[in-house]
N, C-alpha and C. Protein backbone atom coordinates (compact mmCIF):
# COMPACT_ATOMS: atom_id res chain seq x y z
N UNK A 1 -16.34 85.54 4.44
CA UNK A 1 -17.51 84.78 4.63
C UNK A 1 -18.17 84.35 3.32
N UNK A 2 -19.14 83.48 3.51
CA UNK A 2 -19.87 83.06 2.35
C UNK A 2 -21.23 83.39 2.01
N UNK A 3 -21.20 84.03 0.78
CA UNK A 3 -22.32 85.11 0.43
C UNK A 3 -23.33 83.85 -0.29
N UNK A 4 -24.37 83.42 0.31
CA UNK A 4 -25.37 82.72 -0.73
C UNK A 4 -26.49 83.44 -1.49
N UNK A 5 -25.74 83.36 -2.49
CA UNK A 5 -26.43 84.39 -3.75
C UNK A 5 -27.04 82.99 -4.94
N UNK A 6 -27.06 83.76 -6.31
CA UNK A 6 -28.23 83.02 -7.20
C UNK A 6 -26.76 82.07 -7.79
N UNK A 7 -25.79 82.79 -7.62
CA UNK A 7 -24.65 81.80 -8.55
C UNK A 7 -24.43 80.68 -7.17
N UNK A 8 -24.38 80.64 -6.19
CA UNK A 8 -24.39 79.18 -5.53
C UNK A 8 -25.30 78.47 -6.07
N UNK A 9 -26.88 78.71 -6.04
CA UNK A 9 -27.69 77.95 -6.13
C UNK A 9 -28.04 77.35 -7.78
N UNK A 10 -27.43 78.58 -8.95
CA UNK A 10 -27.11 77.78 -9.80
C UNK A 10 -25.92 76.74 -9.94
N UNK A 11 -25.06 77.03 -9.04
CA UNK A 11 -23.47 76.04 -9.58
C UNK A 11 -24.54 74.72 -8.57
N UNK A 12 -25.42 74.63 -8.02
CA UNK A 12 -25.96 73.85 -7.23
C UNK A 12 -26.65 73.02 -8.04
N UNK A 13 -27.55 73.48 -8.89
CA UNK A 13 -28.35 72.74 -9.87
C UNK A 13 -27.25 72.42 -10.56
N UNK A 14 -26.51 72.81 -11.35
CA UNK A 14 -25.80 72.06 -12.30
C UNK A 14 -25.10 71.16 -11.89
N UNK A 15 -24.48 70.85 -10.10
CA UNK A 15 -23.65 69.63 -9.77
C UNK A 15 -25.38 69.00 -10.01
N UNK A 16 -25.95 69.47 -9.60
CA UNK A 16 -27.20 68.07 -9.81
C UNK A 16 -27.34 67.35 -10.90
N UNK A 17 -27.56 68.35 -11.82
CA UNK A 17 -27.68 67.85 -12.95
C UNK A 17 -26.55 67.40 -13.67
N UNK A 18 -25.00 67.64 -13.31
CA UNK A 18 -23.87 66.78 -13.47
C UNK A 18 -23.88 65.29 -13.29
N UNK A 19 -24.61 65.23 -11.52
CA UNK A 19 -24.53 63.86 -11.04
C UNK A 19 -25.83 63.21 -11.57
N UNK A 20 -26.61 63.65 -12.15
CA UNK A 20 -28.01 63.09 -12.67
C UNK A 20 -27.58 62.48 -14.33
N UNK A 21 -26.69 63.36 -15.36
CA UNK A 21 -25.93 62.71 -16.60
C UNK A 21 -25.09 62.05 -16.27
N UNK A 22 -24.38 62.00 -15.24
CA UNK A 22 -23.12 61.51 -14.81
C UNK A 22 -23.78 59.94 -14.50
N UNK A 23 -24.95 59.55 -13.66
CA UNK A 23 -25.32 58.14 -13.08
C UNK A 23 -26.08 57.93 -14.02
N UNK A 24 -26.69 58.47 -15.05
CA UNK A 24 -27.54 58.15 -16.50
C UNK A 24 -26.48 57.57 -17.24
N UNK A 25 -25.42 58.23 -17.73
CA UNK A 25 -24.57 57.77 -18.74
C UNK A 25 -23.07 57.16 -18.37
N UNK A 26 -22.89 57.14 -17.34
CA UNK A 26 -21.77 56.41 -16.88
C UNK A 26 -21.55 55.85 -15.70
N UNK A 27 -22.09 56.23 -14.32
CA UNK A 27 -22.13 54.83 -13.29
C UNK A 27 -22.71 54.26 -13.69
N UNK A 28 -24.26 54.21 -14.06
CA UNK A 28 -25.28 53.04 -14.18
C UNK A 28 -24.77 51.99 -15.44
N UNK A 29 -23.80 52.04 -16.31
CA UNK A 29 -23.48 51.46 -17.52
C UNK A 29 -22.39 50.50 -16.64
N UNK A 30 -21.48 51.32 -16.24
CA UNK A 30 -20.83 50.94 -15.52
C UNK A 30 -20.89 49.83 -14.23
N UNK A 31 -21.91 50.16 -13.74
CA UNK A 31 -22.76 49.51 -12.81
C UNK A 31 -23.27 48.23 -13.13
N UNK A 32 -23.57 48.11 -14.26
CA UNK A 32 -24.21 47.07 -15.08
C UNK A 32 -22.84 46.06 -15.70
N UNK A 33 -22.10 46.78 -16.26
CA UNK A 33 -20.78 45.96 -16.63
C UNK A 33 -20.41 45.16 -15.71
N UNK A 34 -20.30 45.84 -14.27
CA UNK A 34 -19.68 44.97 -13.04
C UNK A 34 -20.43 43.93 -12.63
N UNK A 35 -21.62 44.29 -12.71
CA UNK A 35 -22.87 43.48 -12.26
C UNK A 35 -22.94 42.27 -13.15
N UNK A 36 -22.97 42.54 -14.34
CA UNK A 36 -23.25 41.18 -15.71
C UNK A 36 -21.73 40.54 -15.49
N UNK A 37 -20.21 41.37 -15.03
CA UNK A 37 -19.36 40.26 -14.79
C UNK A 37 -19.15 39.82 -13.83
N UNK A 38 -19.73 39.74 -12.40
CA UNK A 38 -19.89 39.97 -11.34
C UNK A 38 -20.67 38.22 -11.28
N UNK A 39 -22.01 38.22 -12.03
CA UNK A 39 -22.96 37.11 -12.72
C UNK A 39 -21.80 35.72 -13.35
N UNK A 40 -20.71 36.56 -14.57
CA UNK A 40 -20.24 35.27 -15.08
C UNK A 40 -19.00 34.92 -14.29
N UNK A 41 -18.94 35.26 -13.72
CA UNK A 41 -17.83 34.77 -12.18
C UNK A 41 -18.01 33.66 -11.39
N UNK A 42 -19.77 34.31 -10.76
CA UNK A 42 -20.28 33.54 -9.57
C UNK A 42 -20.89 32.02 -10.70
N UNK A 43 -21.24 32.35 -11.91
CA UNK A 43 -21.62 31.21 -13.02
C UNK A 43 -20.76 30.54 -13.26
N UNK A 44 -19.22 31.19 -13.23
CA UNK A 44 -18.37 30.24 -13.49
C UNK A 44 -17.76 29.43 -12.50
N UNK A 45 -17.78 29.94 -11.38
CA UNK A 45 -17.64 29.27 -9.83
C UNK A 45 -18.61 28.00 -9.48
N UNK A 46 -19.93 28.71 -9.79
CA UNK A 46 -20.83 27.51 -9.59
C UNK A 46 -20.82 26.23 -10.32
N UNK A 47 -19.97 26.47 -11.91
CA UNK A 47 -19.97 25.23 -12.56
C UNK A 47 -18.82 24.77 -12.13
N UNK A 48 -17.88 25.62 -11.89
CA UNK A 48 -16.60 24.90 -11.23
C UNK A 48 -17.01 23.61 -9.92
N UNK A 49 -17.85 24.62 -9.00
CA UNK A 49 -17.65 23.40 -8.09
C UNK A 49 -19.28 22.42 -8.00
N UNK A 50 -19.55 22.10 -9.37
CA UNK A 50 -20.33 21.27 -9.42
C UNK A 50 -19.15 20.65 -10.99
N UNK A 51 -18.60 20.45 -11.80
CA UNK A 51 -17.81 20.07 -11.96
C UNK A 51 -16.87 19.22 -11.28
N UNK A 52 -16.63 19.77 -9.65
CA UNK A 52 -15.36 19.25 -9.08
C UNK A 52 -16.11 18.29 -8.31
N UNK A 53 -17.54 18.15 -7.92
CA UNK A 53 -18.37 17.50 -7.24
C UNK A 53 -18.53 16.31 -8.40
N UNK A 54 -19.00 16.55 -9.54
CA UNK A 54 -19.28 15.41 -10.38
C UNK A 54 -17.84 14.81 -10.36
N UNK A 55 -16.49 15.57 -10.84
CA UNK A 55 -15.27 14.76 -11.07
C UNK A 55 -15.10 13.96 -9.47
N UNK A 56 -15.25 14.39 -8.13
CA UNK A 56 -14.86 13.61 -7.22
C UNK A 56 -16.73 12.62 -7.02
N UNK A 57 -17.60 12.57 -7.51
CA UNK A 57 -18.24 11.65 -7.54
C UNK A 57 -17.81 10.28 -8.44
N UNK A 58 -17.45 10.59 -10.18
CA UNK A 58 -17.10 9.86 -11.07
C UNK A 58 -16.14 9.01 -10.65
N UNK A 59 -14.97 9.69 -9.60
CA UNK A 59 -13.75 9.13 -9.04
C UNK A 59 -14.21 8.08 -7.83
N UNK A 60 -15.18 8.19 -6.91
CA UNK A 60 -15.66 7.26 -6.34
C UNK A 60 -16.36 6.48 -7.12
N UNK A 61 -16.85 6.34 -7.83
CA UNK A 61 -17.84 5.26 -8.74
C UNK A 61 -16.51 4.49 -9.09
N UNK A 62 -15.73 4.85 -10.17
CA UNK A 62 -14.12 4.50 -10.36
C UNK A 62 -13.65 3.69 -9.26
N UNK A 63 -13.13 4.59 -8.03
CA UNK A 63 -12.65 3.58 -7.21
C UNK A 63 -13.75 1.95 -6.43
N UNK A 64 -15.02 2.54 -6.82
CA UNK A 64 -15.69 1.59 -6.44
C UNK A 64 -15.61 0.44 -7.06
N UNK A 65 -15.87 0.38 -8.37
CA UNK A 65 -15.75 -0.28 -9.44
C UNK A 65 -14.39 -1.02 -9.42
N UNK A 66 -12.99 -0.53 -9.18
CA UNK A 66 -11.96 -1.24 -9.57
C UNK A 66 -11.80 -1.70 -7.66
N UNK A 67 -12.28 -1.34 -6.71
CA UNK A 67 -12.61 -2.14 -5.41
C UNK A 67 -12.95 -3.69 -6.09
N UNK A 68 -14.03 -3.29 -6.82
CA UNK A 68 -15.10 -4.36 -6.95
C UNK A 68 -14.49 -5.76 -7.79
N UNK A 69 -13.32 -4.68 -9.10
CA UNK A 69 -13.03 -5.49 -9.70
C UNK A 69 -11.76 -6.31 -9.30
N UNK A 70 -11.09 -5.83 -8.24
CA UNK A 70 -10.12 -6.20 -7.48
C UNK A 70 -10.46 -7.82 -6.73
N UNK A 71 -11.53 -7.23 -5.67
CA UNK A 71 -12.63 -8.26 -5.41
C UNK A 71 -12.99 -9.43 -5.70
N UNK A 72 -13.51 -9.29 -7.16
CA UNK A 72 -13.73 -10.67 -8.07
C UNK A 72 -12.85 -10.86 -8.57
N UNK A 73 -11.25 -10.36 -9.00
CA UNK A 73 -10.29 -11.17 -9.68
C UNK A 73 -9.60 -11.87 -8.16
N UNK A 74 -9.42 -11.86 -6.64
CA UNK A 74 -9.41 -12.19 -5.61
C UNK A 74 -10.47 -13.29 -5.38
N UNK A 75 -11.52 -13.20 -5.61
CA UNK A 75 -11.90 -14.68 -5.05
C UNK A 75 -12.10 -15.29 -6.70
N UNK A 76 -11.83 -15.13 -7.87
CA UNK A 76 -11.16 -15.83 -8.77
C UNK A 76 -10.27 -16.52 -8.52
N UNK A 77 -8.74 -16.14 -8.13
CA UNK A 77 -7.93 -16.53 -7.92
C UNK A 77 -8.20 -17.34 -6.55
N UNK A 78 -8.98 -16.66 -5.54
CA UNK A 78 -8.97 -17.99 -4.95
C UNK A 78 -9.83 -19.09 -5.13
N UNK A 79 -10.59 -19.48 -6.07
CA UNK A 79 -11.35 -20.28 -6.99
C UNK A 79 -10.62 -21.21 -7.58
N UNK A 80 -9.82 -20.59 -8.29
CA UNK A 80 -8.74 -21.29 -9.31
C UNK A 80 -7.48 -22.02 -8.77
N UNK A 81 -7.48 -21.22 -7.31
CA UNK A 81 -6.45 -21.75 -6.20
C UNK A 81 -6.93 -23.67 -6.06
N UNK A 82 -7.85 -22.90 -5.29
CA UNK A 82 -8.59 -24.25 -4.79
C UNK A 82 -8.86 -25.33 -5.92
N UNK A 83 -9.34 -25.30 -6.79
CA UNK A 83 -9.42 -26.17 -7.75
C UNK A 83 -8.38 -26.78 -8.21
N UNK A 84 -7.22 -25.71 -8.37
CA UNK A 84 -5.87 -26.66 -8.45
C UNK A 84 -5.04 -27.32 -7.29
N UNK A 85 -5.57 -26.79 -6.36
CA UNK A 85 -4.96 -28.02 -5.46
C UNK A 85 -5.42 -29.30 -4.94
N UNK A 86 -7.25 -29.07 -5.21
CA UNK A 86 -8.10 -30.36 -5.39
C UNK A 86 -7.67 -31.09 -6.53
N UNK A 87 -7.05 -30.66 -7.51
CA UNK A 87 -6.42 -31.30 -8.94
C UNK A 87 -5.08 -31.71 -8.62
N UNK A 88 -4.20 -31.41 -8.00
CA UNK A 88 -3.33 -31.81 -7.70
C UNK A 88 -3.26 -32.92 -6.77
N UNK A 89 -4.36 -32.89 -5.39
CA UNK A 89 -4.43 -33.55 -4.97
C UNK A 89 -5.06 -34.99 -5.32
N UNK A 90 -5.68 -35.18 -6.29
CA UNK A 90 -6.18 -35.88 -6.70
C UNK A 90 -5.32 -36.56 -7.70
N UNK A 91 -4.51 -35.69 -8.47
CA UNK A 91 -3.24 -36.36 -9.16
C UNK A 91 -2.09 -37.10 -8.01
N UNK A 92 -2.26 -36.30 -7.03
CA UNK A 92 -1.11 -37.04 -6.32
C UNK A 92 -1.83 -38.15 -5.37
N UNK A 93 -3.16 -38.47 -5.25
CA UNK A 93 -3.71 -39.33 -4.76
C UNK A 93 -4.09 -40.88 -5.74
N UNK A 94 -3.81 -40.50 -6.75
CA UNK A 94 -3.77 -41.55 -7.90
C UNK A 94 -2.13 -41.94 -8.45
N UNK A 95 -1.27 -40.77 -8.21
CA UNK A 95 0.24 -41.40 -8.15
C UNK A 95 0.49 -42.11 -7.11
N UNK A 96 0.05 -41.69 -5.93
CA UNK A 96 0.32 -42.58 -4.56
C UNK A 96 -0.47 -44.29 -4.77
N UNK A 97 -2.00 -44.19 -5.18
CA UNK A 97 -2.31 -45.78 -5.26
C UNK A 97 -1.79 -46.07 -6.60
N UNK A 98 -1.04 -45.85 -7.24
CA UNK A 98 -0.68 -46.18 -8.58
C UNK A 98 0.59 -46.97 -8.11
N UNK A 99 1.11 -46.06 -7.53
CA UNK A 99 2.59 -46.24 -6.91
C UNK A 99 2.81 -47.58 -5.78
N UNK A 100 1.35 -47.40 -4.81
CA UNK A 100 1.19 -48.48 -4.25
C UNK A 100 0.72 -49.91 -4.50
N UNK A 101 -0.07 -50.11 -6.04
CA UNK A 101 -0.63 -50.98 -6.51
C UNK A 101 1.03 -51.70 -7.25
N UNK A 102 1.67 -50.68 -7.85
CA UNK A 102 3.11 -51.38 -8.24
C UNK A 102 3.72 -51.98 -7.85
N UNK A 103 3.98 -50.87 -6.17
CA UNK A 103 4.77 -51.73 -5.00
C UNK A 103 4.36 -53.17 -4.77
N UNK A 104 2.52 -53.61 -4.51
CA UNK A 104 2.08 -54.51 -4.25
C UNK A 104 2.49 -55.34 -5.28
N UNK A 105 2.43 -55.24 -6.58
CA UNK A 105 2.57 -56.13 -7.78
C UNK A 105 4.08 -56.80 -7.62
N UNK A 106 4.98 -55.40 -7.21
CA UNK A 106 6.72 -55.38 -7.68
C UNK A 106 6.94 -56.68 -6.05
N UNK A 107 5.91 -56.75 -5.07
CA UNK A 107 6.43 -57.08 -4.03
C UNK A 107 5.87 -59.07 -4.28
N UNK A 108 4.39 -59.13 -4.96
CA UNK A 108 4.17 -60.27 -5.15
C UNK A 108 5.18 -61.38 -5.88
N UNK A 109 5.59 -59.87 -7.03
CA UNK A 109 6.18 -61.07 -8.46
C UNK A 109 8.16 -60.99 -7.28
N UNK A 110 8.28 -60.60 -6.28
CA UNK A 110 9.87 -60.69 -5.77
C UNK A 110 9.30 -61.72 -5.06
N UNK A 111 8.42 -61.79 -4.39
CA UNK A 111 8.45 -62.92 -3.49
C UNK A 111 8.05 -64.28 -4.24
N UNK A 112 6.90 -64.00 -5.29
CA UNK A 112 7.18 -65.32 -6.36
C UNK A 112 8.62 -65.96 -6.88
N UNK A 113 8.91 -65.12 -7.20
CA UNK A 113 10.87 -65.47 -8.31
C UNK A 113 11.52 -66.07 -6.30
N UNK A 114 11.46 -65.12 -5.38
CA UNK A 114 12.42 -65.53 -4.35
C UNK A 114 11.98 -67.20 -4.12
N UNK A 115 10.66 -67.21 -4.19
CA UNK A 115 9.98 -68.71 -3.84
C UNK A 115 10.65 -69.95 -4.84
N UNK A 116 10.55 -69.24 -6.21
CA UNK A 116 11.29 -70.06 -7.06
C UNK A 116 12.38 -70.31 -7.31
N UNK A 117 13.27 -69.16 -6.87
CA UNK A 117 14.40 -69.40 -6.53
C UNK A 117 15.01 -70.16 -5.38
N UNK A 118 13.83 -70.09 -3.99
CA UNK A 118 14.46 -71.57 -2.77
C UNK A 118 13.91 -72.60 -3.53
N UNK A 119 13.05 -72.89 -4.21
CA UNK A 119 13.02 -74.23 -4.85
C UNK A 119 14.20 -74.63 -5.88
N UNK A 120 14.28 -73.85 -6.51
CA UNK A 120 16.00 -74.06 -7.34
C UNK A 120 16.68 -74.20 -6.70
N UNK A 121 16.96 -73.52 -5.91
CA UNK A 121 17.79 -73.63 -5.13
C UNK A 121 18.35 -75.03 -4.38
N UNK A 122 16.89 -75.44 -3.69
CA UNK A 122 16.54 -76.38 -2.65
C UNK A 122 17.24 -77.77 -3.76
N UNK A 123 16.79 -77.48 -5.14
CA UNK A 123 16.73 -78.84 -5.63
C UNK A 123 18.35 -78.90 -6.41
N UNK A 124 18.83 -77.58 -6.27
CA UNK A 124 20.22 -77.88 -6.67
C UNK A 124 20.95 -78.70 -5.75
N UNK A 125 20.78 -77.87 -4.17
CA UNK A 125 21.64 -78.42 -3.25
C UNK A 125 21.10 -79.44 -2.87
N UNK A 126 20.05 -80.57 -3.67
CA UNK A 126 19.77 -81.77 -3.30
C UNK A 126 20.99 -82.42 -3.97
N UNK A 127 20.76 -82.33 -5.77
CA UNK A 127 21.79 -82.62 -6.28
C UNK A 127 22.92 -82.59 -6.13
N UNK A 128 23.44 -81.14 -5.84
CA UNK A 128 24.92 -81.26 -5.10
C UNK A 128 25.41 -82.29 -3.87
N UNK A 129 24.80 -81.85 -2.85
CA UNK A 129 24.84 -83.28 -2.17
C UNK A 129 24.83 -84.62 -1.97
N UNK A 130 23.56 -84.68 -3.31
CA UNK A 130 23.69 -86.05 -3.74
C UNK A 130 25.12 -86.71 -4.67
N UNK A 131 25.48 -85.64 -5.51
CA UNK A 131 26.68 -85.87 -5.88
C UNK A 131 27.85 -85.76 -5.49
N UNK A 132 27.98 -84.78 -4.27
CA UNK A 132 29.19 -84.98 -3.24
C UNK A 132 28.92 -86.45 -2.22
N UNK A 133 27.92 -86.57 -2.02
CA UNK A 133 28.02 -88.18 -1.12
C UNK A 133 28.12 -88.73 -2.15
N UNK A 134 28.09 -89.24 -3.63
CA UNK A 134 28.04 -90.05 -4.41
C UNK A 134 29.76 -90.11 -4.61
N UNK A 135 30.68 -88.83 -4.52
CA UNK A 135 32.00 -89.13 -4.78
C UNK A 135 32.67 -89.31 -3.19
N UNK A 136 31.97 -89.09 -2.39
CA UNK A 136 33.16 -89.03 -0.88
C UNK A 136 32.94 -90.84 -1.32
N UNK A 137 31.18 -91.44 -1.07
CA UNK A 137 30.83 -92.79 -0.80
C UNK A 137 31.71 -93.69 -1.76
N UNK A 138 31.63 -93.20 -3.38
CA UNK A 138 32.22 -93.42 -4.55
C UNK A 138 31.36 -94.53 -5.26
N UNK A 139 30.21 -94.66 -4.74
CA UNK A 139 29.08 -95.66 -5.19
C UNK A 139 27.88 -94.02 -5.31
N UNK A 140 26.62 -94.71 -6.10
CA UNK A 140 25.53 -94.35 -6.74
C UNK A 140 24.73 -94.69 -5.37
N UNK A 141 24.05 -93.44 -4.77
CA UNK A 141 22.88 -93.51 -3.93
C UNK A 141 21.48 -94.19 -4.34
């Protein structure tokens, strides 16, 4: 059996006073170590994901921006579209009456020369005639 005498109740005080130097000089230090790295963990977590919040904000501004710039080089191009085919069209609307003012010119001066040519013509085969009846008749008309 167990005799409670003065040596229990001293080995009693001294675990006390073991665990009283013991949480003075080494849990509580200890305690504190875990605690202050415990701090630059959750500090370093927190800048992490405000970091990853600013980098996926910066990245939408980014994609916004090259949206945007996508955008205006798109209705650029279709700006520059249009203008060149109003330019083109307008070149090919001045080759066409250019083309047609020629035709008209190329068609006046053929039918002038053709006109002058049935009159040459007309007045050769007067002559000819006149000079074939002049040799069938063999007298001067």
């Amino acid at each position: 059996m167990i005799e409670l005498n003065i040596s229990f109740v001293i080995q009693v005080i001294n675990f006390g006073i073991l665990v009283f130097i013991l949480n003075a000089f080494l849990y509580k230090p200890i305690r504190k170590v875990l605690a202050d790295r415990r701090q630059v963990i959750d500090a370093a977590r927190d800048k992490t994901v405000s970091v990853d919040a600013e980098v996926e904000n910066k990245m939408a501004q980014y994609e916004a921006r090259l949206h945007a710039a996508k955008a205006e080089a798109g209705s650029h191009r279709a700006d520059a579209l249009k203008v060149a085919q109003a330019e083109e069209a307008a070149v090919l609307d001045k080759a066409r009456k250019q083309a047609a003012e020629s035709l008209a010119s190329i068609k006046v001066k053929v039918a002038a020369e053709a006109a002058e040519a049935r009159e040459l013509l007309k007045k050769q085969a007067e002559e000819l005639s006149g000079d074939i009846c002049e040799k069938i008749l063999g007298r001067t008309l």
